[in-house]
N, C-alpha and C. Protein backbone atom coordinates (compact mmCIF):
# COMPACT_ATOMS: atom_id res chain seq x y z
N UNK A 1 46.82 32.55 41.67
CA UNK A 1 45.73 31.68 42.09
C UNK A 1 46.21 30.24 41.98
N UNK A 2 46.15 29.48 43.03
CA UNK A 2 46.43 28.04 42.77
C UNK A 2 44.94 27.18 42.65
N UNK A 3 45.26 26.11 41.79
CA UNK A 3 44.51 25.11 41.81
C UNK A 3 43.14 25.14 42.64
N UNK A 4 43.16 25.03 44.26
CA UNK A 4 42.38 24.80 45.24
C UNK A 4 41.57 26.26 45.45
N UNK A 5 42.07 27.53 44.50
CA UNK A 5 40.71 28.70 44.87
C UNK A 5 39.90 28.58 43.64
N UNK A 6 40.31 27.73 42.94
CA UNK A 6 39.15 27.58 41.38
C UNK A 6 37.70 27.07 41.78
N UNK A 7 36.57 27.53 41.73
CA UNK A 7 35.16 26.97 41.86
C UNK A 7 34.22 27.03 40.52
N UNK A 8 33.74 26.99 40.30
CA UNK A 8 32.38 27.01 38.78
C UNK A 8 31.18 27.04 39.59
N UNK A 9 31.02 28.17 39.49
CA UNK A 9 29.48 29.06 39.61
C UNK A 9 28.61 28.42 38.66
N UNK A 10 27.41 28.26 38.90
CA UNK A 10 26.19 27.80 37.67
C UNK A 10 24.59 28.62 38.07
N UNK A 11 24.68 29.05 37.10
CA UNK A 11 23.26 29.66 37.31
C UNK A 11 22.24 29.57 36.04
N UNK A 12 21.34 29.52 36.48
CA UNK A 12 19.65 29.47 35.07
C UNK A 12 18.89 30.04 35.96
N UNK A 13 17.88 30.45 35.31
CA UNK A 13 16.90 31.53 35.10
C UNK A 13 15.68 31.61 33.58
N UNK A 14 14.49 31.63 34.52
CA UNK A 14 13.50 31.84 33.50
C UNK A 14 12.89 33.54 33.69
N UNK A 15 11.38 33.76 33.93
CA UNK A 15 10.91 35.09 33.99
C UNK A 15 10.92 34.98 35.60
N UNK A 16 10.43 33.76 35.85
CA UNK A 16 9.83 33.55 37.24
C UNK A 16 10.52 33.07 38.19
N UNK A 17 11.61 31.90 37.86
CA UNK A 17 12.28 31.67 38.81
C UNK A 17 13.73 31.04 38.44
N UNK A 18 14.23 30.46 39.42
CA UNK A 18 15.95 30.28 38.98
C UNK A 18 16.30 29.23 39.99
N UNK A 19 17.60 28.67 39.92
CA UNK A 19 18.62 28.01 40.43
C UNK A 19 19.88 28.34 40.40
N UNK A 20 20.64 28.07 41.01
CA UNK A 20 21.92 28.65 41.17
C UNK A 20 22.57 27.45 42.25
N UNK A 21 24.18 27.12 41.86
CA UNK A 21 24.92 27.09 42.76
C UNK A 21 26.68 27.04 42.49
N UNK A 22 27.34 26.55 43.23
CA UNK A 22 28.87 26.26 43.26
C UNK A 22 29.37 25.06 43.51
N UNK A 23 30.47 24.96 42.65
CA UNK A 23 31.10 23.27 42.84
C UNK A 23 32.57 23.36 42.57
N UNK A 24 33.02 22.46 42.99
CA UNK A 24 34.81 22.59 43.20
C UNK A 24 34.85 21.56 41.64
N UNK A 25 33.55 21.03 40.82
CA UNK A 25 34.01 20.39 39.74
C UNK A 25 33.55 20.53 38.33
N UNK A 26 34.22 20.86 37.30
CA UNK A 26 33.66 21.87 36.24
C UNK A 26 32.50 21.02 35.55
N UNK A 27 32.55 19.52 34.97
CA UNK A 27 31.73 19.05 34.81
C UNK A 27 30.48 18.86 35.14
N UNK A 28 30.29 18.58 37.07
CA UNK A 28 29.08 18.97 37.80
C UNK A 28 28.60 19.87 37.47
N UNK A 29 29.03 21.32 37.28
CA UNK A 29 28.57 22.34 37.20
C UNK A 29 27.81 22.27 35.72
N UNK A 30 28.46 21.63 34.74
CA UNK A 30 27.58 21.97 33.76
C UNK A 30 26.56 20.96 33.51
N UNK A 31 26.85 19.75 34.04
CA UNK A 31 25.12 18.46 34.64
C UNK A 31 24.58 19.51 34.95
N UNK A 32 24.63 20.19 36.16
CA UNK A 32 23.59 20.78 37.03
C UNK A 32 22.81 22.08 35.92
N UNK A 33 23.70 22.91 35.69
CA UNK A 33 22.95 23.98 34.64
C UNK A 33 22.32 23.22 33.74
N UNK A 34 22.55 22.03 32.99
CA UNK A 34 21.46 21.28 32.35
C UNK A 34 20.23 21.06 32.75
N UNK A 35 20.45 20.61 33.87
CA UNK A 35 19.17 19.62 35.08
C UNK A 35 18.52 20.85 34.95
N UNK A 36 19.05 22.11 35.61
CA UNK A 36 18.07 23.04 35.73
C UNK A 36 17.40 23.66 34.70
N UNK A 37 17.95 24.00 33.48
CA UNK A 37 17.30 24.80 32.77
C UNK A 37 16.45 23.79 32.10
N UNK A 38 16.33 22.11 31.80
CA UNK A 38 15.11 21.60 31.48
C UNK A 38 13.98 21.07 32.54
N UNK A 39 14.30 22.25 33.74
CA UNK A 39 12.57 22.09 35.04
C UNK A 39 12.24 23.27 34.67
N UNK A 40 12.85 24.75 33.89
CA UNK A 40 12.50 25.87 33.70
C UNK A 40 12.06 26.01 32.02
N UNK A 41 11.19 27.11 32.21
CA UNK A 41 10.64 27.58 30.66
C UNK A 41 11.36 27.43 29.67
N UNK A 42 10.94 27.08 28.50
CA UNK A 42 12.03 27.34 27.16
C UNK A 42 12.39 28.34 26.92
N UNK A 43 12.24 29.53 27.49
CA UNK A 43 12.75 31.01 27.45
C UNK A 43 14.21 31.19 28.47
N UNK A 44 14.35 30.30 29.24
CA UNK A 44 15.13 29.88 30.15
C UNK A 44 16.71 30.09 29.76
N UNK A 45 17.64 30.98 30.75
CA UNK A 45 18.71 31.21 30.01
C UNK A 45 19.62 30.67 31.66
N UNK A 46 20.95 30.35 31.18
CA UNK A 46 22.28 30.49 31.87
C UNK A 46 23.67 30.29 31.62
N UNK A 47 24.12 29.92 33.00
CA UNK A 47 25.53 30.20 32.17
C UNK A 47 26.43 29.11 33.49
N UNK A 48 27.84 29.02 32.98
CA UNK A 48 28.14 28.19 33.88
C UNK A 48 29.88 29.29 33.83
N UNK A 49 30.16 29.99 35.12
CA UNK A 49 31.39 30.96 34.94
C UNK A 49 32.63 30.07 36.07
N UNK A 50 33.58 30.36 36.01
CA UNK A 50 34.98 29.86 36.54
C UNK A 50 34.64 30.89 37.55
N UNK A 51 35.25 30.86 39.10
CA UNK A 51 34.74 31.79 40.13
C UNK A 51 36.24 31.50 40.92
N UNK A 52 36.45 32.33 41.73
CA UNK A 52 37.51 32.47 43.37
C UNK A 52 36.97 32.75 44.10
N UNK A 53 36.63 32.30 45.70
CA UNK A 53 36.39 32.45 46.60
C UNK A 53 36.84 33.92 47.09
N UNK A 54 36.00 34.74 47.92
CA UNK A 54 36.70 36.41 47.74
C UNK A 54 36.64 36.39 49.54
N UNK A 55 38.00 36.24 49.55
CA UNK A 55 38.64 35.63 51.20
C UNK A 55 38.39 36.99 51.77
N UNK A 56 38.55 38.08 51.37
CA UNK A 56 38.25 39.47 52.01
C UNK A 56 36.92 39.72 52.20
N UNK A 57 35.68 39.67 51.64
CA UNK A 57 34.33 39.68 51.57
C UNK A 57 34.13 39.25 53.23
N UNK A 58 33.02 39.73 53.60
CA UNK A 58 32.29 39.46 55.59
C UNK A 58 31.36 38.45 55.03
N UNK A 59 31.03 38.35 54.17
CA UNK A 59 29.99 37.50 53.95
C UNK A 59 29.98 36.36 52.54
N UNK A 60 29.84 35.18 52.31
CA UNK A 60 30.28 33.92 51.29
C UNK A 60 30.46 35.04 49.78
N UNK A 61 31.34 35.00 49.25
CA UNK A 61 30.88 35.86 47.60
C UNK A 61 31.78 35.51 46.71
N UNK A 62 31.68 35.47 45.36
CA UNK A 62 33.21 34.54 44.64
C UNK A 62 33.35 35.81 43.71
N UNK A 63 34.39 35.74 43.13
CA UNK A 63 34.98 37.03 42.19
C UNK A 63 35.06 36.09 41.24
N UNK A 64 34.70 36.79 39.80
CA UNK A 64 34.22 35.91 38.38
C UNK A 64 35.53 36.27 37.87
N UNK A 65 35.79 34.99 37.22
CA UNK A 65 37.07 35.19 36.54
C UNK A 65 36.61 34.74 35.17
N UNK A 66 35.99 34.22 34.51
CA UNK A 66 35.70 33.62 33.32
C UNK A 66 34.34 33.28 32.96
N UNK A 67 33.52 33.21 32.26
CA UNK A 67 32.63 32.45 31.80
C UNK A 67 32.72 31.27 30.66
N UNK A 68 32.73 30.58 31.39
CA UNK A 68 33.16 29.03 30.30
C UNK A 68 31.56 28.63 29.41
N UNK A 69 30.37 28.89 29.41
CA UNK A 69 29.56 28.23 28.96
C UNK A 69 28.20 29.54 29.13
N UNK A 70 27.30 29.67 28.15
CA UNK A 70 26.12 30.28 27.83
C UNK A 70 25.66 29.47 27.49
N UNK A 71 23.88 29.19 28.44
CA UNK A 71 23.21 28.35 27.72
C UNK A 71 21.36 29.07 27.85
N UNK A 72 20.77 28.13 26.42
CA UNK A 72 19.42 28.30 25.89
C UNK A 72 19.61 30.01 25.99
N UNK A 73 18.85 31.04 26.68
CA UNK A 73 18.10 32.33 25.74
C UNK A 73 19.74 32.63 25.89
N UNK A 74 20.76 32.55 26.58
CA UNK A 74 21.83 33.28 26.89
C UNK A 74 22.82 33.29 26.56
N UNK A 75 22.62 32.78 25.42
CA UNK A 75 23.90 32.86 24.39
C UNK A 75 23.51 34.14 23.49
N UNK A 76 22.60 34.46 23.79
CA UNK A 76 22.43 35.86 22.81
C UNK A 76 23.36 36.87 24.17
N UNK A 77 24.15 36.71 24.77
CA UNK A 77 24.64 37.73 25.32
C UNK A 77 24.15 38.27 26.62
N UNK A 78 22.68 37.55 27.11
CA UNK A 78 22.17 37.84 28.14
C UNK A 78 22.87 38.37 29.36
N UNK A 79 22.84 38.59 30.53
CA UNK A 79 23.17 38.04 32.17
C UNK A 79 22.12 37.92 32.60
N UNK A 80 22.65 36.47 33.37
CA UNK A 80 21.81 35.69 34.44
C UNK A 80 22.36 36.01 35.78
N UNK A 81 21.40 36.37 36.63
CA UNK A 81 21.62 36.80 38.15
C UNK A 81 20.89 35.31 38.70
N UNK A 82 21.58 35.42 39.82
CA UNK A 82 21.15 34.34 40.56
C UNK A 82 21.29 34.46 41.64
């Protein structure tokens, strides 16, 4: 993998609703999982994972290579879908 297929996935999640997205910059990614999980419930969990673009996939999808960060309910081990 070089340099340029690295992305950071970010996702949060409450009961009711969520945010999610992707960024080519690791820091953004974890502003943004901030931003989001304080517009969502204090029950509110996510995570911020290292991702590759999955060049074979018909349709946009990234293959998880890491999870760099668990945050609020989801450090107890949760998964957050997004």
């Amino acid at each position: 993998m070089n340099r340029d297929d690295a992305f950071y996935a970010w996702a949060a999640q409450d009961a009711t609703q969520g945010s999610c997205g992707v960024t080519a910059v690791p820091d953004l990614a974890r502003h943004r999982i901030r931003e989001a999980l304080a517009k969502l419930t204090p029950d509110a969990a996510g995570l911020v994972e290292k991702v590759r673009l999955d060049r074979s996939a018909r349709q946009r999808s990234y293959i998880r290579l890491t999870v760099l960060g668990r945050y609020g309910a989801a450090s107890d081990g949760g998964e957050v879908a997004c």
